[in-house]
N, C-alpha and C. Protein backbone atom coordinates (compact mmCIF):
# COMPACT_ATOMS: atom_id res chain seq x y z
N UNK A 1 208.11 -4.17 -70.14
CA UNK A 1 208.16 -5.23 -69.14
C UNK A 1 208.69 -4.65 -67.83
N UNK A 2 208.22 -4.71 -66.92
CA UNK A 2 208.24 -4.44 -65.24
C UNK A 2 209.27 -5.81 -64.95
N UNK A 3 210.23 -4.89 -64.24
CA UNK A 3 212.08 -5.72 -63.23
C UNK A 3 211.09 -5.75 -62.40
N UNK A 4 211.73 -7.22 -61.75
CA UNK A 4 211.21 -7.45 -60.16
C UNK A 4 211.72 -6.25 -59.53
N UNK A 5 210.81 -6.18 -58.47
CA UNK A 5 211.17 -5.53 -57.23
C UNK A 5 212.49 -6.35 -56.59
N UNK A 6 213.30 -5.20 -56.20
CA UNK A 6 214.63 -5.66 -55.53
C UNK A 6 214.36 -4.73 -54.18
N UNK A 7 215.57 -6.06 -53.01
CA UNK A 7 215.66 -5.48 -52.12
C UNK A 7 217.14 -5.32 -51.60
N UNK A 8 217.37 -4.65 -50.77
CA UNK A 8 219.13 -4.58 -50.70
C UNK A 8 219.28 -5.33 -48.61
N UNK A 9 219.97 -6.14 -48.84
CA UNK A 9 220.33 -5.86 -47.53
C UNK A 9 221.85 -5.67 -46.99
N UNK A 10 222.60 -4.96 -46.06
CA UNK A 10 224.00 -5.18 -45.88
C UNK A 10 224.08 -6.94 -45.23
N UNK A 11 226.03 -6.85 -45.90
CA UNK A 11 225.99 -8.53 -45.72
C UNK A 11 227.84 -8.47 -45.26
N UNK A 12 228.22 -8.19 -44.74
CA UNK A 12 229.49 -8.11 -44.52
C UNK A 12 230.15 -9.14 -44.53
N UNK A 13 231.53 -9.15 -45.45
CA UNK A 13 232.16 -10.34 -45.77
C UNK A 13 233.69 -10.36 -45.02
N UNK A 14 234.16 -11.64 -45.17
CA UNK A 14 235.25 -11.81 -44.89
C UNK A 14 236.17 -11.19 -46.00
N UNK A 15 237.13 -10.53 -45.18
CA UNK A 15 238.14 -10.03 -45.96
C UNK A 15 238.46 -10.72 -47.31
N UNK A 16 239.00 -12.48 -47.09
CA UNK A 16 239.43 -13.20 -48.53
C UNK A 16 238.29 -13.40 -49.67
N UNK A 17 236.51 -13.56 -48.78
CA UNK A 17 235.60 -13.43 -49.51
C UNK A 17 235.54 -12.51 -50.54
N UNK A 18 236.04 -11.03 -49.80
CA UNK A 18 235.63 -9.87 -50.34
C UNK A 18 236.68 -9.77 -51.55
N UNK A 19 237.71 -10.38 -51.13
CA UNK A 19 238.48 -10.00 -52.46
C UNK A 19 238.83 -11.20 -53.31
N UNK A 20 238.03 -12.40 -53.15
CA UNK A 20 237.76 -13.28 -54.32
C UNK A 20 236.56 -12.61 -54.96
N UNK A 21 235.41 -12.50 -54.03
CA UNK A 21 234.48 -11.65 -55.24
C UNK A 21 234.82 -10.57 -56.30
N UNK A 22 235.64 -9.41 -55.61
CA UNK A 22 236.13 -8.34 -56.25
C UNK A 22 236.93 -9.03 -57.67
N UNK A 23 237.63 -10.38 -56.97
CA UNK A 23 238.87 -10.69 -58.13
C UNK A 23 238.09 -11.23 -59.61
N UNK A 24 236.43 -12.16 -59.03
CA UNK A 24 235.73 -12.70 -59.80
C UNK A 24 234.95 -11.75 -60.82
N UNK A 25 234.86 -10.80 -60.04
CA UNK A 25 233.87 -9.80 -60.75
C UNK A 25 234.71 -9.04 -62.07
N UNK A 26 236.18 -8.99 -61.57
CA UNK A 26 237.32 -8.06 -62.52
C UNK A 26 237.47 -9.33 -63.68
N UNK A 27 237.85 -10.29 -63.32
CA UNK A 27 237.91 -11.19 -64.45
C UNK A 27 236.34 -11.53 -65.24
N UNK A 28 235.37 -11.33 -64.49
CA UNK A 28 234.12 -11.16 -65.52
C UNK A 28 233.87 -10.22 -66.19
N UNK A 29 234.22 -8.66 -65.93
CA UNK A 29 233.90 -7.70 -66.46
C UNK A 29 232.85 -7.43 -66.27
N UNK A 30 231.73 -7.30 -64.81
CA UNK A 30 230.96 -7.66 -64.46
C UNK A 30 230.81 -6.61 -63.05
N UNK A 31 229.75 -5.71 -62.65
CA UNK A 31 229.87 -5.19 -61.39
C UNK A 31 229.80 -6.57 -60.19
N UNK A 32 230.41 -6.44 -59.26
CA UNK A 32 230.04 -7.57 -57.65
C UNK A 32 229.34 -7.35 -57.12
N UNK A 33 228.31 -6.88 -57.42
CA UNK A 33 226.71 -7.17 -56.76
C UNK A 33 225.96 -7.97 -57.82
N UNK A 34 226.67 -7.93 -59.42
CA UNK A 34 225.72 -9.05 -60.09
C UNK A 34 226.12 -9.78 -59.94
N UNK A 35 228.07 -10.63 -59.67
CA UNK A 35 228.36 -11.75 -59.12
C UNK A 35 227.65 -12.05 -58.01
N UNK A 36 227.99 -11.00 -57.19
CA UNK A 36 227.57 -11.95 -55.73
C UNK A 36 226.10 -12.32 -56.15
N UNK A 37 225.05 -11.63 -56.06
CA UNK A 37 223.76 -12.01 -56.77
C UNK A 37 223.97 -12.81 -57.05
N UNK A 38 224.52 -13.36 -58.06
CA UNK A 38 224.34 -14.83 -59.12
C UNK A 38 224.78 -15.49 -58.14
N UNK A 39 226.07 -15.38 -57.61
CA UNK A 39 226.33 -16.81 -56.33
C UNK A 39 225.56 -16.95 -55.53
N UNK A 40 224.61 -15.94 -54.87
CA UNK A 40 223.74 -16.48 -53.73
C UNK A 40 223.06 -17.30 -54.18
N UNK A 41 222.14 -16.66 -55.10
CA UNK A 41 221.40 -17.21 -56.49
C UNK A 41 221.33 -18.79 -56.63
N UNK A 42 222.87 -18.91 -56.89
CA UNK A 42 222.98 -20.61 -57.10
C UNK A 42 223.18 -21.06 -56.34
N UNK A 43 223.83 -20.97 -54.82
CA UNK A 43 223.51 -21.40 -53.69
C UNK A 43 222.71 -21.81 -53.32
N UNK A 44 221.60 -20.74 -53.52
CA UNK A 44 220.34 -21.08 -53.16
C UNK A 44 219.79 -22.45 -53.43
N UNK A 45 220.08 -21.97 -54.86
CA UNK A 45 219.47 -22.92 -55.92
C UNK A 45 219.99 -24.40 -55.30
N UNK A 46 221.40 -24.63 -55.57
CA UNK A 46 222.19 -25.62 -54.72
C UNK A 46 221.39 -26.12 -53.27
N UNK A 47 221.47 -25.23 -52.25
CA UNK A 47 220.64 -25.67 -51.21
C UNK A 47 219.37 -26.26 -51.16
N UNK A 48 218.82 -25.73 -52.20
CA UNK A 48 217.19 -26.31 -52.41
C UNK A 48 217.40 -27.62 -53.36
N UNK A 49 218.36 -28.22 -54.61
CA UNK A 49 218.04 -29.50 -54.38
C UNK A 49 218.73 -30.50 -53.54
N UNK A 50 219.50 -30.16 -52.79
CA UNK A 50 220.13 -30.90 -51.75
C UNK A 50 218.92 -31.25 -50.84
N UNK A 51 218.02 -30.50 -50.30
CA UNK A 51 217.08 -30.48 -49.62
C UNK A 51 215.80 -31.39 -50.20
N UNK A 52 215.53 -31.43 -51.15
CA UNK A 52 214.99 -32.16 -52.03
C UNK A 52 215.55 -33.87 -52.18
N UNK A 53 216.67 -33.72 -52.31
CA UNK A 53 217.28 -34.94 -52.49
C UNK A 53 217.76 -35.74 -51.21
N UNK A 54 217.48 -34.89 -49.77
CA UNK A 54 217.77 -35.45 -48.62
C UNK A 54 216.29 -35.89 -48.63
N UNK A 55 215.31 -35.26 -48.79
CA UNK A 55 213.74 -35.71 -48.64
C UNK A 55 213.31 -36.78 -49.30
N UNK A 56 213.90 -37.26 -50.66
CA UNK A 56 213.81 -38.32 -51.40
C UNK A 56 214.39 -39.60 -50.56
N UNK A 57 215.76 -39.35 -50.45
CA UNK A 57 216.58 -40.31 -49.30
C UNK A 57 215.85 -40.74 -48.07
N UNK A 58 215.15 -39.63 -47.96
CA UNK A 58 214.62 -40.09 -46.09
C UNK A 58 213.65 -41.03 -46.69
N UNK A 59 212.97 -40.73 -47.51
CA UNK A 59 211.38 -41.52 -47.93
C UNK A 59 211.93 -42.81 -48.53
N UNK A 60 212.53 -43.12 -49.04
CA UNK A 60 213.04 -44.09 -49.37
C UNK A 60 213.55 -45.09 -48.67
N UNK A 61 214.61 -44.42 -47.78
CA UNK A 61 214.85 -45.06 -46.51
C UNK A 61 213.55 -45.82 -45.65
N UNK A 62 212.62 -44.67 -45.27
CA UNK A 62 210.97 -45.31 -44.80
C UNK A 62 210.61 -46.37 -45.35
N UNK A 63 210.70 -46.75 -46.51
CA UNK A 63 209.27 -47.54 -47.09
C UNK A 63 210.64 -48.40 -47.49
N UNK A 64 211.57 -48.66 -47.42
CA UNK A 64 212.50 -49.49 -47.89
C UNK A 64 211.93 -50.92 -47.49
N UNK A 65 211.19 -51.62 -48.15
CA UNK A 65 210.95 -53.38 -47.50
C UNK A 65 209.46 -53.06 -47.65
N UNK A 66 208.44 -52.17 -47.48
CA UNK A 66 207.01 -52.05 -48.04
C UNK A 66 206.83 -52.09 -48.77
N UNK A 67 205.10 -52.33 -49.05
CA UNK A 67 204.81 -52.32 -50.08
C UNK A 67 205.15 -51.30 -51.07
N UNK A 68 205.40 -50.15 -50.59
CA UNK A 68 205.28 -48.94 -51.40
C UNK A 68 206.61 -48.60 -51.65
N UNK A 69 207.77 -49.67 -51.64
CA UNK A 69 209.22 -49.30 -52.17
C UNK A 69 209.08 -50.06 -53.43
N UNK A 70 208.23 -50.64 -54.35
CA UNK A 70 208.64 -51.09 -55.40
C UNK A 70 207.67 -50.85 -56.17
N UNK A 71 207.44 -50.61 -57.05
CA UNK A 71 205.95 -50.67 -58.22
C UNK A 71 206.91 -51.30 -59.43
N UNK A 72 206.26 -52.73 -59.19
CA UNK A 72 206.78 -54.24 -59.82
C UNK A 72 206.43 -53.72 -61.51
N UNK A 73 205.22 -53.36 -61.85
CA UNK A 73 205.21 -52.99 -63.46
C UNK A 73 206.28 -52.04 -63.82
N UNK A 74 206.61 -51.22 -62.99
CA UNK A 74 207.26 -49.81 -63.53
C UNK A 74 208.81 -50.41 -63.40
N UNK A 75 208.77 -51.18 -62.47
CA UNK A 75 210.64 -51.92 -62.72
C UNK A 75 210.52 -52.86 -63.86
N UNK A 76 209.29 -53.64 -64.26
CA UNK A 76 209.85 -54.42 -65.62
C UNK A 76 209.85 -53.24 -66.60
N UNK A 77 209.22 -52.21 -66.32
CA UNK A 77 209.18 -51.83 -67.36
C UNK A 77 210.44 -51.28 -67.46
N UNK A 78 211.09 -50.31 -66.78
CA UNK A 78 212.58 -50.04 -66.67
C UNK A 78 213.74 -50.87 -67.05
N UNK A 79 213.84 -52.11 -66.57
CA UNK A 79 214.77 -53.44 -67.03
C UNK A 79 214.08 -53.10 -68.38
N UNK A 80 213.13 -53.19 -69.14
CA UNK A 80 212.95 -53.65 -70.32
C UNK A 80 213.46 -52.72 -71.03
N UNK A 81 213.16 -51.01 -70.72
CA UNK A 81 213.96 -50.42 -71.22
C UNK A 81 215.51 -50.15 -72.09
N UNK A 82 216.07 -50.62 -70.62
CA UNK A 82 217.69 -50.70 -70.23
C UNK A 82 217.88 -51.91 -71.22
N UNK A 83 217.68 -52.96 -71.24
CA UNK A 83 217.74 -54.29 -71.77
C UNK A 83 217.91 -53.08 -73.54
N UNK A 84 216.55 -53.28 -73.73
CA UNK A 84 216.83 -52.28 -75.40
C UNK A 84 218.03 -51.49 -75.71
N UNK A 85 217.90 -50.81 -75.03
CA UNK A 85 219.25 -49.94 -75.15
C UNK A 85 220.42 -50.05 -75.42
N UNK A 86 220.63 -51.39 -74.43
CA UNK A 86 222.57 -52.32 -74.32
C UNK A 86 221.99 -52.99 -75.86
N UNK A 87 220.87 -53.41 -76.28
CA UNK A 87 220.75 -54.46 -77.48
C UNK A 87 221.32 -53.52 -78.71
N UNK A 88 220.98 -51.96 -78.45
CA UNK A 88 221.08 -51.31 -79.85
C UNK A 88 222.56 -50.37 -80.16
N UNK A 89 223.03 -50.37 -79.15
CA UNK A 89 224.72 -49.80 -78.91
C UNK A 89 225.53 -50.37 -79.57
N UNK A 90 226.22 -50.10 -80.52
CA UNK A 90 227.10 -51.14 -81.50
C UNK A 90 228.68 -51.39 -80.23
């Protein structure tokens, strides 16, 4: 199996950065380029559904009072759901 292609770039940190990473990496047992990696990583990750979930918000916001803020079958069907659920919970 073929590793992605990696690329390196310099990234210069703040001093306390540099030595929470260092501190994170010693308590992982772990080199700090695979921490930091993994934190950008989930940052990323983090940033992208924030971004997602601001795009949901905006659209929602839009059509809030149109036709296209409600699909009336798919909410009974939801209440009907929910309704089952509270019925079967002792």
């Amino acid at each position: 199996m073929q590793s992605a292609r990696r690329r390196n770039f310099h990234l210069p940190l703040e001093e306390e950065t540099y030595a929470q990473l260092m501190r994170e990496a010693k308590r992982a047992g772990r080199p700090a380029t695979q921490v930091a990696r993994e934190a950008i990583e989930v940052g990323l990750e983090e940033r992208h559904r924030r971004a997602i979930a601001e795009s949901i918000s905006a659209y929602a916001t839009a059509v809030a009072g149109s036709k296209d803020d409600l699909d009336e079958d798919l909410e009974r069907a939801a209440v009907e759901h929910l309704a089952k659920r509270r019925r079967r919970k002792p």
